[in-house]
Structures are given as C-alpha cells and as structure tokens.
PDB file of N, CA and C in Angstrom:
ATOM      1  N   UNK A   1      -7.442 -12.519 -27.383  1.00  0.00           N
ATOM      2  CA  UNK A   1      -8.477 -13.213 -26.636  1.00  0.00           C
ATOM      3  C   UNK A   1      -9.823 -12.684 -27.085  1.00  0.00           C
ATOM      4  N   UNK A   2     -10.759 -13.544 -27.401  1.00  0.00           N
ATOM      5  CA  UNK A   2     -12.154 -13.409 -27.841  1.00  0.00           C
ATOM      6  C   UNK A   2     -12.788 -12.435 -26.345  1.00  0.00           C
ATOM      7  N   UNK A   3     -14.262 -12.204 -26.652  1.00  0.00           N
ATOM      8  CA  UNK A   3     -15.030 -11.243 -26.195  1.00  0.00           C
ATOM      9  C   UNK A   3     -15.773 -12.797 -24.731  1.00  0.00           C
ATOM     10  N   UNK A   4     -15.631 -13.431 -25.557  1.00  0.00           N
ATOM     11  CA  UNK A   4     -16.500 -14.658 -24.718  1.00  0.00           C
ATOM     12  C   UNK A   4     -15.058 -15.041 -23.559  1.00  0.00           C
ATOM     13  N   UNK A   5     -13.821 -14.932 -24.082  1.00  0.00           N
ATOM     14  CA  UNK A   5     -12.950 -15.509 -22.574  1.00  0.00           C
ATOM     15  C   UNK A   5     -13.070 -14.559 -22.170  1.00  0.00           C
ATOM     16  N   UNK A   6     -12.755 -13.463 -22.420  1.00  0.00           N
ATOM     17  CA  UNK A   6     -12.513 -11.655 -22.091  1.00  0.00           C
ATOM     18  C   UNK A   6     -13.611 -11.785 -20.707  1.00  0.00           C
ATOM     19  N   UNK A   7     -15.347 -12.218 -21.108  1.00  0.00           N
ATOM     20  CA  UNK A   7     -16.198 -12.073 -20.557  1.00  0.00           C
ATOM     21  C   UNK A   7     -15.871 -13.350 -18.943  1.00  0.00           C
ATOM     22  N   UNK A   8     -15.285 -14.193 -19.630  1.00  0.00           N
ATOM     23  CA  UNK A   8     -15.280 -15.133 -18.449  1.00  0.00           C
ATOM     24  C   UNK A   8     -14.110 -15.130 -17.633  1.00  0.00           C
ATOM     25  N   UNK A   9     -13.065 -14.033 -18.002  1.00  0.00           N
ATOM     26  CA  UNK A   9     -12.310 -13.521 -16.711  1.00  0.00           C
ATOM     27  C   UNK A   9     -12.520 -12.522 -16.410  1.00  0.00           C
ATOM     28  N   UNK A  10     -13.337 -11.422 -16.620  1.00  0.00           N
ATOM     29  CA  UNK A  10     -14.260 -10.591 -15.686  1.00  0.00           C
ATOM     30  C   UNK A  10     -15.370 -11.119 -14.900  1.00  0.00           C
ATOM     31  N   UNK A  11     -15.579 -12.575 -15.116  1.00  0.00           N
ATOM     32  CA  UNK A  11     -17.148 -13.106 -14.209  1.00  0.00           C
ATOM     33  C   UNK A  11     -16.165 -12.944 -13.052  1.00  0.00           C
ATOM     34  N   UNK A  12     -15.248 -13.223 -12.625  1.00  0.00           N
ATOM     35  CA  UNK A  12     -15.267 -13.684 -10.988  1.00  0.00           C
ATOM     36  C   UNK A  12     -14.924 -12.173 -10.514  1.00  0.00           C
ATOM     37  N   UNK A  13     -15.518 -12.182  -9.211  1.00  0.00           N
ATOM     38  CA  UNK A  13     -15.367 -11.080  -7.874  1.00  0.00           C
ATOM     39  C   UNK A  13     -13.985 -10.236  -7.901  1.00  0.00           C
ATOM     40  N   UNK A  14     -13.508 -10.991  -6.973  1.00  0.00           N
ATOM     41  CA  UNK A  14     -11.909 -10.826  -7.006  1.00  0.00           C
ATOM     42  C   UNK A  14     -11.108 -10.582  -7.980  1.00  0.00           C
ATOM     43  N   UNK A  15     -11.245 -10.985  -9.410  1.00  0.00           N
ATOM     44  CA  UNK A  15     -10.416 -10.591 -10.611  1.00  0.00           C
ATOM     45  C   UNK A  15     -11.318  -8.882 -10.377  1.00  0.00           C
ATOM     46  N   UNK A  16     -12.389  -8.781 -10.652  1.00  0.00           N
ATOM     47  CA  UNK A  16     -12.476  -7.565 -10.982  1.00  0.00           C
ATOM     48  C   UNK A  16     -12.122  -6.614  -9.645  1.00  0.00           C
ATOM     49  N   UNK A  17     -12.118  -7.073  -8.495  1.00  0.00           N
ATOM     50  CA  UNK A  17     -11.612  -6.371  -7.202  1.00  0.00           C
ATOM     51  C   UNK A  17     -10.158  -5.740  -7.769  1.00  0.00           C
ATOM     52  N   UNK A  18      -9.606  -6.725  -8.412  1.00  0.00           N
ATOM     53  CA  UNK A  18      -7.865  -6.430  -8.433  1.00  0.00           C
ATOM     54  C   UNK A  18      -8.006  -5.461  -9.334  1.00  0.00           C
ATOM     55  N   UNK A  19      -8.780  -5.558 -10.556  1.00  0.00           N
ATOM     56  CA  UNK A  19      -9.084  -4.207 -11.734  1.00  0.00           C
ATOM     57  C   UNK A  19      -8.949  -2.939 -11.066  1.00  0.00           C
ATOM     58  N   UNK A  20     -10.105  -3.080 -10.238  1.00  0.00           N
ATOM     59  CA  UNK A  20     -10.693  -1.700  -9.257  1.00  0.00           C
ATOM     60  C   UNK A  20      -9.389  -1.429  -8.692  1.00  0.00           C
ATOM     61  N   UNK A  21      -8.477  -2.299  -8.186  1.00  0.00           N
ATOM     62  CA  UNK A  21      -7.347  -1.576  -7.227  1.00  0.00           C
ATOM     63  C   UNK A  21      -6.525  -1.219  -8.458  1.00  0.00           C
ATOM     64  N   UNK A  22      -6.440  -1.746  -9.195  1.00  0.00           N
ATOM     65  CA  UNK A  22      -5.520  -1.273 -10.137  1.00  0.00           C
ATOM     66  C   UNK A  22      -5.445   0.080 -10.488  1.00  0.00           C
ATOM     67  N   UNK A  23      -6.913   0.614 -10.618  1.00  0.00           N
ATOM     68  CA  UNK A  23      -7.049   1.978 -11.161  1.00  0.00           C
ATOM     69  C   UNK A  23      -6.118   3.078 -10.832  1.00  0.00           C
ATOM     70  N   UNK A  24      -6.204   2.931  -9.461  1.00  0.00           N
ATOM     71  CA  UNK A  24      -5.332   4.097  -8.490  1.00  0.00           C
ATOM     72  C   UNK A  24      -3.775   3.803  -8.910  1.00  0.00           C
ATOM     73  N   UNK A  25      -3.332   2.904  -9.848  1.00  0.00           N
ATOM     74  CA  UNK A  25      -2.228   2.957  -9.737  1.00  0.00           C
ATOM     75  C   UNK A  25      -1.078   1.796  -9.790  1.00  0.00           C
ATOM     76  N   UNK A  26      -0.076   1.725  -9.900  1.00  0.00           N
ATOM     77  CA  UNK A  26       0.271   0.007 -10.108  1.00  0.00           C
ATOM     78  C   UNK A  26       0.504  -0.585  -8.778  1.00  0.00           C
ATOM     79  N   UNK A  27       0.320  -1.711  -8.368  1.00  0.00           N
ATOM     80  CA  UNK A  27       0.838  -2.351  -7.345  1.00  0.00           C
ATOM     81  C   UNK A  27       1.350  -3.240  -7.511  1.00  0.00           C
ATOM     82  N   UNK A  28       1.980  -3.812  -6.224  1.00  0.00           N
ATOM     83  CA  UNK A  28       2.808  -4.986  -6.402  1.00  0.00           C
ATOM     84  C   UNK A  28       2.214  -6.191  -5.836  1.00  0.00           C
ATOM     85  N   UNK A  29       2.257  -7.634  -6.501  1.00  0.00           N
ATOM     86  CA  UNK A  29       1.623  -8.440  -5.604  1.00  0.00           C
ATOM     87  C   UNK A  29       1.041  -8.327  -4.582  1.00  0.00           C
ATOM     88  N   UNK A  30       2.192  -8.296  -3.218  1.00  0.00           N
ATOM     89  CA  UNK A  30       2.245  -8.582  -2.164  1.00  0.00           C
ATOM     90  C   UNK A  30       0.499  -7.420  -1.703  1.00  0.00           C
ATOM     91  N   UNK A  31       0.978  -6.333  -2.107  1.00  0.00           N
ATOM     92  CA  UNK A  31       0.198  -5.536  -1.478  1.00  0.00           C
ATOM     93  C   UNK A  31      -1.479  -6.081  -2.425  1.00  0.00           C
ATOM     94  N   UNK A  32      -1.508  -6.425  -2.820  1.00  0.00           N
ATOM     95  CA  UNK A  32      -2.940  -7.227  -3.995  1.00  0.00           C
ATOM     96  C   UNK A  32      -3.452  -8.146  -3.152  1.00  0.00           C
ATOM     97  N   UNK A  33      -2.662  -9.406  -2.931  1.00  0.00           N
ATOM     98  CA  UNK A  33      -2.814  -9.885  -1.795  1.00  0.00           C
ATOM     99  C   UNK A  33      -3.414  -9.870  -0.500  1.00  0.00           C
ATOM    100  N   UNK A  34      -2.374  -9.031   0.069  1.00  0.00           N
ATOM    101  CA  UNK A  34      -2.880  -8.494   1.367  1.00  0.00           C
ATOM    102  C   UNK A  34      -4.457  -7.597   1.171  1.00  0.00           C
ATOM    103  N   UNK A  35      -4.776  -6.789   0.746  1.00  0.00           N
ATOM    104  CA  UNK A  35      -5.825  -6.221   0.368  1.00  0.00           C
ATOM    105  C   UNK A  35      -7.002  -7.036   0.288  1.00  0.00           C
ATOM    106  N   UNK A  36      -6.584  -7.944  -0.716  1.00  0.00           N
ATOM    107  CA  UNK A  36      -7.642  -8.548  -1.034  1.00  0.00           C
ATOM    108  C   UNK A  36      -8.032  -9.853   0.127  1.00  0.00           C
ATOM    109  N   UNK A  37      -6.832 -10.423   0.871  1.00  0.00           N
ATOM    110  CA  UNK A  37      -6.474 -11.307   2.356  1.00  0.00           C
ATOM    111  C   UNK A  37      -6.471 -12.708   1.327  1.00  0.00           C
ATOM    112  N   UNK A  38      -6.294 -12.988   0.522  1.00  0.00           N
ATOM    113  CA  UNK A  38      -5.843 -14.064  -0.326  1.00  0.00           C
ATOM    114  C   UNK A  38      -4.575 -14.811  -0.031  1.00  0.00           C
ATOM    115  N   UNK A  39      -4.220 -15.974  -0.328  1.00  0.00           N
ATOM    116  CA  UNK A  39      -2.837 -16.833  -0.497  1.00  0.00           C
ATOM    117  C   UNK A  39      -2.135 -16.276  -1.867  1.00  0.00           C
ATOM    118  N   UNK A  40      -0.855 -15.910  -1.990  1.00  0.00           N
ATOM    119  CA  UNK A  40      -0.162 -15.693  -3.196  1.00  0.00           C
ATOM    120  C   UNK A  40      -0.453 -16.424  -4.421  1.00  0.00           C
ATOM    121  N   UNK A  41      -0.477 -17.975  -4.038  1.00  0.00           N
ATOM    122  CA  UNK A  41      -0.935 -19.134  -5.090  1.00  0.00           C
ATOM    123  C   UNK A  41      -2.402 -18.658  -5.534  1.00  0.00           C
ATOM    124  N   UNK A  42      -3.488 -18.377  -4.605  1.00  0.00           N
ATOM    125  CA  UNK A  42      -4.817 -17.520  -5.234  1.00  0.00           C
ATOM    126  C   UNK A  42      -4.658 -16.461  -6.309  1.00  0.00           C
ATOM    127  N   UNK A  43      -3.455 -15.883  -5.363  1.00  0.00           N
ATOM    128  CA  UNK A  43      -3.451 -13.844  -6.363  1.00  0.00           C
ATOM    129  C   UNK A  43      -2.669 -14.591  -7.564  1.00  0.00           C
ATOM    130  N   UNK A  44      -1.997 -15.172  -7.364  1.00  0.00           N
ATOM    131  CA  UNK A  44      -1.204 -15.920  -8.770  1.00  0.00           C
ATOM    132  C   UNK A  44      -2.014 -16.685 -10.051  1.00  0.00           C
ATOM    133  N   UNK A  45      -3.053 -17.125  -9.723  1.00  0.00           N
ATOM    134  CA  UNK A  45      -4.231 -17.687 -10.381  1.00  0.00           C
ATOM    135  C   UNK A  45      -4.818 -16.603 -11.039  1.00  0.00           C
ATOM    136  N   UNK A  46      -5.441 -15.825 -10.441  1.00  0.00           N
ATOM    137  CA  UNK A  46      -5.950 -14.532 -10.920  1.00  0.00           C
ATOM    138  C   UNK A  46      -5.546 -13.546 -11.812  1.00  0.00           C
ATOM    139  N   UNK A  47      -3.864 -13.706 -11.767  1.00  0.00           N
ATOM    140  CA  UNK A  47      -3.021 -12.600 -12.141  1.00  0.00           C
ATOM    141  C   UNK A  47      -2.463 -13.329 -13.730  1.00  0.00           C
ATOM    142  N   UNK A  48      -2.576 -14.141 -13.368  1.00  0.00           N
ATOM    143  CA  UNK A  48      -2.426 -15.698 -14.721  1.00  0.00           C
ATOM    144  C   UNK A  48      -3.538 -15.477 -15.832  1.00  0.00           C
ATOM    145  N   UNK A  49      -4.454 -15.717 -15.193  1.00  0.00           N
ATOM    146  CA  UNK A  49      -5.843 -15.350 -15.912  1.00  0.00           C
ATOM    147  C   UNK A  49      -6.043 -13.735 -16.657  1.00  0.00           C
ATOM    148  N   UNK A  50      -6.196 -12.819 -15.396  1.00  0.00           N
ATOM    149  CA  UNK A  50      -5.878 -11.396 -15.784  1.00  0.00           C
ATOM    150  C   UNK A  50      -4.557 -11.388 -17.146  1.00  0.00           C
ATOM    151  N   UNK A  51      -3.591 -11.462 -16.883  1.00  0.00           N
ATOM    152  CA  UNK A  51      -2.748 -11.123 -17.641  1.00  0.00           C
ATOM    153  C   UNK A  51      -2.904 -12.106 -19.205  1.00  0.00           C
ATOM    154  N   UNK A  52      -3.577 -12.975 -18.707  1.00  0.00           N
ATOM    155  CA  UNK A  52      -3.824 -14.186 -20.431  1.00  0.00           C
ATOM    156  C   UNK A  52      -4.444 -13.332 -21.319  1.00  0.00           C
ATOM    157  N   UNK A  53      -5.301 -12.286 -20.972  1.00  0.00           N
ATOM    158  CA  UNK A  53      -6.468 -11.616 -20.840  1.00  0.00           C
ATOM    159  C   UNK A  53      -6.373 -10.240 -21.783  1.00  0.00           C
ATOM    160  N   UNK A  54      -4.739  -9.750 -21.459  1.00  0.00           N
ATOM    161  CA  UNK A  54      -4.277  -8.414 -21.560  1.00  0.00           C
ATOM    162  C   UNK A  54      -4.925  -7.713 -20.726  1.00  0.00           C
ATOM    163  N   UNK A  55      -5.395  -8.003 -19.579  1.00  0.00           N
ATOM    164  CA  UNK A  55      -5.809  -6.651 -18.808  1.00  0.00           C
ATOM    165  C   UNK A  55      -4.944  -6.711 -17.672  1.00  0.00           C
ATOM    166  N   UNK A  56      -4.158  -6.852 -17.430  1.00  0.00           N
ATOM    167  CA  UNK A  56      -3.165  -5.996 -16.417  1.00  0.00           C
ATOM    168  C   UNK A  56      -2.095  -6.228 -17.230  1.00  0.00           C
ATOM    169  N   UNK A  57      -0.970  -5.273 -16.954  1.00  0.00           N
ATOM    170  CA  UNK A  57       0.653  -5.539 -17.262  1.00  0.00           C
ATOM    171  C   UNK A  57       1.321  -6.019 -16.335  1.00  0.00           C
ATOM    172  N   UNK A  58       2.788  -6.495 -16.645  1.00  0.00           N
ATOM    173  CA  UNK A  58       3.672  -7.167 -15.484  1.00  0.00           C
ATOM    174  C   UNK A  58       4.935  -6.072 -15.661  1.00  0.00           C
ATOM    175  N   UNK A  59       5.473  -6.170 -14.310  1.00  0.00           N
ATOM    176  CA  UNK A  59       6.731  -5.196 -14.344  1.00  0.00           C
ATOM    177  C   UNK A  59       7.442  -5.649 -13.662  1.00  0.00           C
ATOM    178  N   UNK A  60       8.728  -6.142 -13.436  1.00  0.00           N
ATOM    179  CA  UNK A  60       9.570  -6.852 -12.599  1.00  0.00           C
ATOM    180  C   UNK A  60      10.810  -5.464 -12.129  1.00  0.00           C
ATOM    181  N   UNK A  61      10.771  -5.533 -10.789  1.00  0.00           N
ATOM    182  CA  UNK A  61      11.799  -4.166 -10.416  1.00  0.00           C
ATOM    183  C   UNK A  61      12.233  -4.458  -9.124  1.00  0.00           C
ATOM    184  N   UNK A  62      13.477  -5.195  -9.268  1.00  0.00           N
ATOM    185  CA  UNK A  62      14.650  -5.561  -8.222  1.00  0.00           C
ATOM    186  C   UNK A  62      13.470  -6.543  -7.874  1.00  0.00           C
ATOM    187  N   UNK A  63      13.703  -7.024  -6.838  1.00  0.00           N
ATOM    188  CA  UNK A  63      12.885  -8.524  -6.375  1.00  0.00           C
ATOM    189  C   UNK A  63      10.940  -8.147  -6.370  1.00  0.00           C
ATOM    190  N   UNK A  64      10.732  -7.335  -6.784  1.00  0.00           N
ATOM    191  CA  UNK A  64       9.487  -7.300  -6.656  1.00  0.00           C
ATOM    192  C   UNK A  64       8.796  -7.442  -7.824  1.00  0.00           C
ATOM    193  N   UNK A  65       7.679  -7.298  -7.870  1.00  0.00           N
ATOM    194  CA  UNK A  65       7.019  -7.790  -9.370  1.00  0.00           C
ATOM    195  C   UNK A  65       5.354  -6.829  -9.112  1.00  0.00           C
ATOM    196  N   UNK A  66       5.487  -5.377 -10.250  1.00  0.00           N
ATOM    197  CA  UNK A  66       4.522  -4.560  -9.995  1.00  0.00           C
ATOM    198  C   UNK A  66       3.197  -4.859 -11.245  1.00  0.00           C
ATOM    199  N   UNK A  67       1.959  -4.935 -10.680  1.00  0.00           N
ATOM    200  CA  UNK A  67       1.364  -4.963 -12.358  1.00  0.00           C
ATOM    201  C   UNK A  67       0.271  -3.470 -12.128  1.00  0.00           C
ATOM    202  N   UNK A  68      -0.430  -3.142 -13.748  1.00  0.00           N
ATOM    203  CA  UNK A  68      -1.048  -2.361 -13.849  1.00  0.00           C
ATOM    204  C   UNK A  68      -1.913  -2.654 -14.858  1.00  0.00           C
ATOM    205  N   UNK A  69      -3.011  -1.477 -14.865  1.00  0.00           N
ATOM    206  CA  UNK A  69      -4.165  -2.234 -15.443  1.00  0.00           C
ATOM    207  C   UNK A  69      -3.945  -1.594 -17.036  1.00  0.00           C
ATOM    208  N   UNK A  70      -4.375  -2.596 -17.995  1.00  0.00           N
ATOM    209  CA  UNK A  70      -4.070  -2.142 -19.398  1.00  0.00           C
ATOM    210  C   UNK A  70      -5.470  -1.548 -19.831  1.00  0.00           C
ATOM    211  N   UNK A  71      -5.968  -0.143 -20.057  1.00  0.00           N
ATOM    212  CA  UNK A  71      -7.078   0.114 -20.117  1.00  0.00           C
ATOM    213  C   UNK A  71      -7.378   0.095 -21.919  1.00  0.00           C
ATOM    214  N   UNK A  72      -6.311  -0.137 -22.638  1.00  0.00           N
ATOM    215  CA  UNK A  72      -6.886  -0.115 -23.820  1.00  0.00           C
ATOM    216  C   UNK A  72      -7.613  -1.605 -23.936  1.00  0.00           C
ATOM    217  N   UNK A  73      -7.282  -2.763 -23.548  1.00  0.00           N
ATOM    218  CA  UNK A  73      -8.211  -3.245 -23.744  1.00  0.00           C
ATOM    219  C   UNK A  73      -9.750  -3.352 -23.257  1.00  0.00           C
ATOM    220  N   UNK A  74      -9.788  -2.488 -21.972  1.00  0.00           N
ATOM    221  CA  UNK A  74     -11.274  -2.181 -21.439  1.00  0.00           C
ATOM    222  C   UNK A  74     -11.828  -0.999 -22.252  1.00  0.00           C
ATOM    223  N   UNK A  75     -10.889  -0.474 -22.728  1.00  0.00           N
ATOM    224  CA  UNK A  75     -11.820   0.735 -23.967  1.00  0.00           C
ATOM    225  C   UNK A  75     -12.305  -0.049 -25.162  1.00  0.00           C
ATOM    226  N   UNK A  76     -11.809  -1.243 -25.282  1.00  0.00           N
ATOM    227  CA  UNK A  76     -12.066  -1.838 -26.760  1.00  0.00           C
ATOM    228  C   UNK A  76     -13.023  -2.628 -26.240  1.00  0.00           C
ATOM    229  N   UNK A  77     -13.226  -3.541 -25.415  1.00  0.00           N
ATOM    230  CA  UNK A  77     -14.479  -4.072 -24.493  1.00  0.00           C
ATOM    231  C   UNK A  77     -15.709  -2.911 -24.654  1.00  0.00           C
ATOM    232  N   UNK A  78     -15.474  -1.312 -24.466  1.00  0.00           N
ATOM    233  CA  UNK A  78     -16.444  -0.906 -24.207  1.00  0.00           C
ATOM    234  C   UNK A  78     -17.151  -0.025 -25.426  1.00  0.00           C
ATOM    235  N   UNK A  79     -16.279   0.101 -26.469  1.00  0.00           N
ATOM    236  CA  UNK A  79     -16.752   0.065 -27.818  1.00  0.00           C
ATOM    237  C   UNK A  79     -17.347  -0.938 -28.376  1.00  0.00           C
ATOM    238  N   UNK A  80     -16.884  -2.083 -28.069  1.00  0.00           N
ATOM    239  CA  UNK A  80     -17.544  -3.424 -28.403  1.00  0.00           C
ATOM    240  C   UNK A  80     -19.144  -3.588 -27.853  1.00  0.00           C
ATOM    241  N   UNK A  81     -19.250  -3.195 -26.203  1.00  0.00           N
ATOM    242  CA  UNK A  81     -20.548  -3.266 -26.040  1.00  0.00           C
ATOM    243  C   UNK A  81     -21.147  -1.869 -26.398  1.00  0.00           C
ATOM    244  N   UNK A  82     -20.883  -0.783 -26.596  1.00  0.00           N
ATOM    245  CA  UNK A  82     -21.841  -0.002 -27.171  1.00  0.00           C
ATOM    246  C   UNK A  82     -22.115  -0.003 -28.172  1.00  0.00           C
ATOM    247  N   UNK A  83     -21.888  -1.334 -29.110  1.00  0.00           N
ATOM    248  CA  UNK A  83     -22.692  -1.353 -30.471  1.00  0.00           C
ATOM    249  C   UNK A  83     -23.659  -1.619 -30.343  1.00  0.00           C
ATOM    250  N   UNK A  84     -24.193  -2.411 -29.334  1.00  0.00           N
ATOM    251  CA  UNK A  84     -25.462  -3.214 -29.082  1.00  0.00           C
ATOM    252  C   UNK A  84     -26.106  -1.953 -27.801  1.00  0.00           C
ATOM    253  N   UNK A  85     -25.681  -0.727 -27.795  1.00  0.00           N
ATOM    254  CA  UNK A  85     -26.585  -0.082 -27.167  1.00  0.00           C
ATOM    255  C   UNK A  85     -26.866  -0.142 -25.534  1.00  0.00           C
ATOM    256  N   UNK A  86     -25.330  -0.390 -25.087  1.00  0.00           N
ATOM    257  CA  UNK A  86     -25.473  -1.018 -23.981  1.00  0.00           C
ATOM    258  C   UNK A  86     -25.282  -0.084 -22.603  1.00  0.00           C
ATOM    259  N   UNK A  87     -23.990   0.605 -23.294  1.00  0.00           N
ATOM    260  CA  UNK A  87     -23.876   2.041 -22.941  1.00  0.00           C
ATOM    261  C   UNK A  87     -23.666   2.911 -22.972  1.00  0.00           C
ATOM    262  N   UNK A  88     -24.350   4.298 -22.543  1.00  0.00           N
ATOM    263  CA  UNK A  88     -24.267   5.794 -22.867  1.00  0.00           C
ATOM    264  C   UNK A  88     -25.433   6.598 -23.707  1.00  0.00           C
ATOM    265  N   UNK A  89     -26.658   5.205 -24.152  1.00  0.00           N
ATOM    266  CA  UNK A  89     -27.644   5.569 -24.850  1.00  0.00           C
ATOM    267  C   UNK A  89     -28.593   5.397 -24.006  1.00  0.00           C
TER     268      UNK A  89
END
C-alpha cells in the first residue's frame, strides 16, 4: 500500500483510536468494540481498512479473533516522513 492510502486510513479518529489501544497489547474484537461503543459491522469496517493497510495483524484462537498492531509498518511510515524533516529535527 502506497504512502497516500497508508495516509488515508490513518485520517479517520477511530482507526487511529484502535492503533492507540493496540499498543498495550493485542485485543480481541469484542473488547475494540466495546471500548470504542461502536457496532461490530463499524469495528469490522475499520479493521478491513486497518488490516488492507498492514497495520494491525489478525489471529484467530478458538472462537475468538485477536488483532495487534504491526509496528514495522509505522517505523517505515516514520522513516518515510523524516526525510522531509518532519521528525526529530
């Protein structure tokens, strides 16, 4: 995925809300959801997008379904913008 979709599934709120929860750790839907007070079909949209994206992983374990956040591609996002000086200078 280019830098320009990359950029336009980090524009919305809530995708990056789910990032932020991600950090602490993997979760499972349900609890993404609830957190966030969304419909499943919403977190499912998001998680569609996210994952088109490579930034979260999927994990399926007995009936549940856990994801986590893939940080190599936010390290390569953030090499990408510090060429242009964006950050840490």
């Amino acid at each position: 995925m280019g830098e320009s979709n990359l950029f336009k599934v980090l524009s919305d709120r809530q995708r990056r809300d789910i990032l932020v929860m991600l950090r602490k750790g993997r979760m499972s839907a349900g609890e993404i959801a609830e957190a966030l007070q969304i419909t499943p079909a919403a977190l499912s949209y998001h998680l569609r997008l996210l994952k088109s994206a490579d930034l979260v992983m999927e994990y399926k374990y007995k009936n549940y379904v856990y994801y986590e956040i893939n940080t190599s591609v936010l390290q390569e996002l953030i090499l990408w913008v510090e060429q242009f000086g964006g950050m840490g200078q």
